[in-house]
Protein backbone atom coordinates (compact mmCIF):
# COMPACT_ATOMS: atom_id res chain seq x y z
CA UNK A 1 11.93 -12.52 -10.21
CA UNK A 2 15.37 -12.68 -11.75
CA UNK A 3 13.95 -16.67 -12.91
CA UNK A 4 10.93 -15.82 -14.68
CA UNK A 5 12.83 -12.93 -16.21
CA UNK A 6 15.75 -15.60 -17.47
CA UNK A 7 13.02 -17.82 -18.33
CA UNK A 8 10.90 -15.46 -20.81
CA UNK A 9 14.26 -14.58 -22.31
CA UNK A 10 15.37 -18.37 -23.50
CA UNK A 11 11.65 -18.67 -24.23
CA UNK A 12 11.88 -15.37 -26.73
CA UNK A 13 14.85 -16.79 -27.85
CA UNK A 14 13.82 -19.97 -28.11
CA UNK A 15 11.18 -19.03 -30.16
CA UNK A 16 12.98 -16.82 -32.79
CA UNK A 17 15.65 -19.44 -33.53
CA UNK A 18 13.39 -21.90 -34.50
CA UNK A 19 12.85 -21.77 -38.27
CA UNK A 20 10.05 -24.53 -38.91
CA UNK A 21 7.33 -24.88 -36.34
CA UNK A 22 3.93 -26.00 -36.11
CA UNK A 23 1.02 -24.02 -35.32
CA UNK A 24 0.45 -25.79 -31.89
CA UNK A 25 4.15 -24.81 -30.92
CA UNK A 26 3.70 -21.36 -31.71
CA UNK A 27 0.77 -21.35 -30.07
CA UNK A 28 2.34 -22.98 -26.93
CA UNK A 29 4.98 -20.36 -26.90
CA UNK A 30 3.08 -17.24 -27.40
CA UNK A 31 0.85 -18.37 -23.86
CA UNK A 32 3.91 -19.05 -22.37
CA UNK A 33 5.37 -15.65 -22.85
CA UNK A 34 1.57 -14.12 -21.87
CA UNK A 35 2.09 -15.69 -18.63
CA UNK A 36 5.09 -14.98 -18.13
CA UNK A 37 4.81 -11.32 -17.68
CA UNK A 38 6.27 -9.87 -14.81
CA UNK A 39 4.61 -8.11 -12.25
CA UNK A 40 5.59 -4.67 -11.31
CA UNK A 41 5.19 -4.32 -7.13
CA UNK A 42 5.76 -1.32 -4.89
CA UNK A 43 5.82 -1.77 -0.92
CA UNK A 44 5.55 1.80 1.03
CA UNK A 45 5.78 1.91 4.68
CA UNK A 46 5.11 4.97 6.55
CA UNK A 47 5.86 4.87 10.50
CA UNK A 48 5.28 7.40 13.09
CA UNK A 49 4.31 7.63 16.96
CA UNK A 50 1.18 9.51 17.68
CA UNK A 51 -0.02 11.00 20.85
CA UNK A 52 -1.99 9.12 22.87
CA UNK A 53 -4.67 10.09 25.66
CA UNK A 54 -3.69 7.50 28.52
CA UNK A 55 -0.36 6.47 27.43
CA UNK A 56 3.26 7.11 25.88
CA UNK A 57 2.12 7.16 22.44
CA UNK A 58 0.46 4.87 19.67
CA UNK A 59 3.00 3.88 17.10
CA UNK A 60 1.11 3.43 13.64
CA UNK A 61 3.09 1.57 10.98
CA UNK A 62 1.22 1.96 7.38
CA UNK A 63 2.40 -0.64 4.34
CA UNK A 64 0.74 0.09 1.13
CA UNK A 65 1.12 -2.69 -1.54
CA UNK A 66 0.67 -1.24 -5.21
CA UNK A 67 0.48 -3.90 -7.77
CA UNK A 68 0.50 -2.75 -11.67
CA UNK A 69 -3.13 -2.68 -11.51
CA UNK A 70 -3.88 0.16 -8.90
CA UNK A 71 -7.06 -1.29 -8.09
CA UNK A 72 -5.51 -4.13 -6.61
CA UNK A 73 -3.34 -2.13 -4.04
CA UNK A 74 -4.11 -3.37 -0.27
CA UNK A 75 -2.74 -2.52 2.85
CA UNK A 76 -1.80 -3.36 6.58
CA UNK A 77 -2.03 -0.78 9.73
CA UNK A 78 -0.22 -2.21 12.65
CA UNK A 79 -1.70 0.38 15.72
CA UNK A 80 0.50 -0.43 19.17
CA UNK A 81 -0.69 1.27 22.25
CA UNK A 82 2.82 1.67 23.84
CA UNK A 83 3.01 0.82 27.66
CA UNK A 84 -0.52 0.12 27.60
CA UNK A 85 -0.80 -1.34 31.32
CA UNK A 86 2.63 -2.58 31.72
CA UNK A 87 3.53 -3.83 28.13
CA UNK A 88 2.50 -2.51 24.39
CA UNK A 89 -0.60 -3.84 23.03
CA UNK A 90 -0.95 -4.34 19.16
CA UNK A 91 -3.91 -4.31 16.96
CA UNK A 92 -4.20 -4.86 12.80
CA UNK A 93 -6.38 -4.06 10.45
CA UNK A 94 -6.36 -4.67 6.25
CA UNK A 95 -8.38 -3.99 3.23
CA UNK A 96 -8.16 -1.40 0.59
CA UNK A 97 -7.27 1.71 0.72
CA UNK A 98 -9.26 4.62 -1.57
CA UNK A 99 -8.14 8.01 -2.54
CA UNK A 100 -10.66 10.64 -1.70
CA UNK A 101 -10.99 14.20 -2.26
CA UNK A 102 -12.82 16.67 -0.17
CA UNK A 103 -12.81 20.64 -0.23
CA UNK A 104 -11.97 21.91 3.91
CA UNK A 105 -11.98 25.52 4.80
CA UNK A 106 -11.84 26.19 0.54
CA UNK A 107 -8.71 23.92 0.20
CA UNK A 108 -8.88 20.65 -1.71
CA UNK A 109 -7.49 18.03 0.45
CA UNK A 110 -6.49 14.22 -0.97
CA UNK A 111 -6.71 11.81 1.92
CA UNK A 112 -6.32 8.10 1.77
CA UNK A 113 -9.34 6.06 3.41
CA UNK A 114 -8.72 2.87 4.74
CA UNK A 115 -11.08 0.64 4.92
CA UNK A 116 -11.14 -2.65 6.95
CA UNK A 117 -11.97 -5.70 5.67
CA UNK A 118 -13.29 -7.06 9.11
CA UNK A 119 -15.96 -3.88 8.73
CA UNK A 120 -14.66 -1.94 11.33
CA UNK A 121 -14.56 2.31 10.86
CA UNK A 122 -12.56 3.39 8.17
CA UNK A 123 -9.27 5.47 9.78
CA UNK A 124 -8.05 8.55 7.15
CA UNK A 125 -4.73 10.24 6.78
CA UNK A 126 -4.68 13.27 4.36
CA UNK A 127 -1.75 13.18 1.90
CA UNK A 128 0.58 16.04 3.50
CA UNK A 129 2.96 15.71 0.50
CA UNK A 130 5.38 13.55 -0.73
CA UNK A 131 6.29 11.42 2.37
CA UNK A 132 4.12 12.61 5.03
CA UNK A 133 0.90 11.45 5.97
CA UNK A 134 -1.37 13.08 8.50
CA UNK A 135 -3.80 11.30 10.60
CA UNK A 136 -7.60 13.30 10.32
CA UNK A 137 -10.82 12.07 10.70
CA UNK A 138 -13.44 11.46 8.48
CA UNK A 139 -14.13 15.33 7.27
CA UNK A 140 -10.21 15.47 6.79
CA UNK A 141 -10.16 17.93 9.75
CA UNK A 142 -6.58 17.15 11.38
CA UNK A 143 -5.92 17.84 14.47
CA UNK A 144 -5.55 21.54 15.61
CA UNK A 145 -2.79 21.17 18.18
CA UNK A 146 0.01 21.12 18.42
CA UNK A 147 0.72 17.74 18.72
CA UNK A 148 2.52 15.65 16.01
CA UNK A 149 -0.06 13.22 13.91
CA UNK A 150 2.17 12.22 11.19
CA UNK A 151 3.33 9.19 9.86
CA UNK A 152 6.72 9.59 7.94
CA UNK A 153 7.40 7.37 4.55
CA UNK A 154 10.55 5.10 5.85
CA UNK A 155 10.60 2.66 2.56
């Protein structure tokens, strides 16, 4: 990142020392600088173990990848069944995630919906707040127990 930064620079500067050009040249250095852009990236990971039926727990592990462009964010859910007979079992799923909104018992609820690309059901976890997400299905019900279904923002 820090090379294609240094690069645009002596490009920009390249560029506004030079006091005779030709059009070509100009034109050269204007695509140059175009492609040059830098791309802005967020990563957020959200981890948490959730209770599981049969078994110690399932840890879920959530990365979101936001490019500039929103519509290009993706993500990856790693879902390991912990001491699932005798050692942890790991599956993975990724696609795109969408933001959806839904009214439950008169509150508006904002959920994220991920959905597979291998066309598998879609798994939702209803924006809590900041850093918390809450596992729900596909009305945004979550769970009424007890029991702990949320995945915690560690990056």
């Amino acid at each position: 990142m820090k090379k294609v930064i240094m690069l645009a620079a002596v490009v920009a500067a390249l560029v506004s020392c030079q006091s005779k050009g030709t059009k070509a040249e100009e034109a050269a250095a204007d695509s140059l600088a175009v492609v040059m852009e830098p791309t802005m990236e967020e990563t957020q990971v959200y981890e948490g173990v959730l209770p599981a039926a049969d078994g110690p727990g399932i840890r879920y592990v959530l990365t979101l990848n936001t490019l500039a462009n929103a519509a290009d964010t993706t993500y990856t859910l790693d879902v390991t069944y912990l001491d699932a007979k005798g050692k942890d079992k790991t599956f993975t799923s990724k696609g795109k995630p969408v933001t959806v909104e839904k009214t439950v018992k008169n509150k508006k609820k904002t959920a994220l919906k991920l959905n597979p690309s291998d066309g598998s059901e879609p798994v939702y976890f209803v924006i809590a707040n900041d850093t918390t997400l809450t596992l729900a299905d596909d009305s945004l019900e979550v769970s009424a127990s007890d029991l702990n279904y949320n995945i915690i923002r560690v990056k």
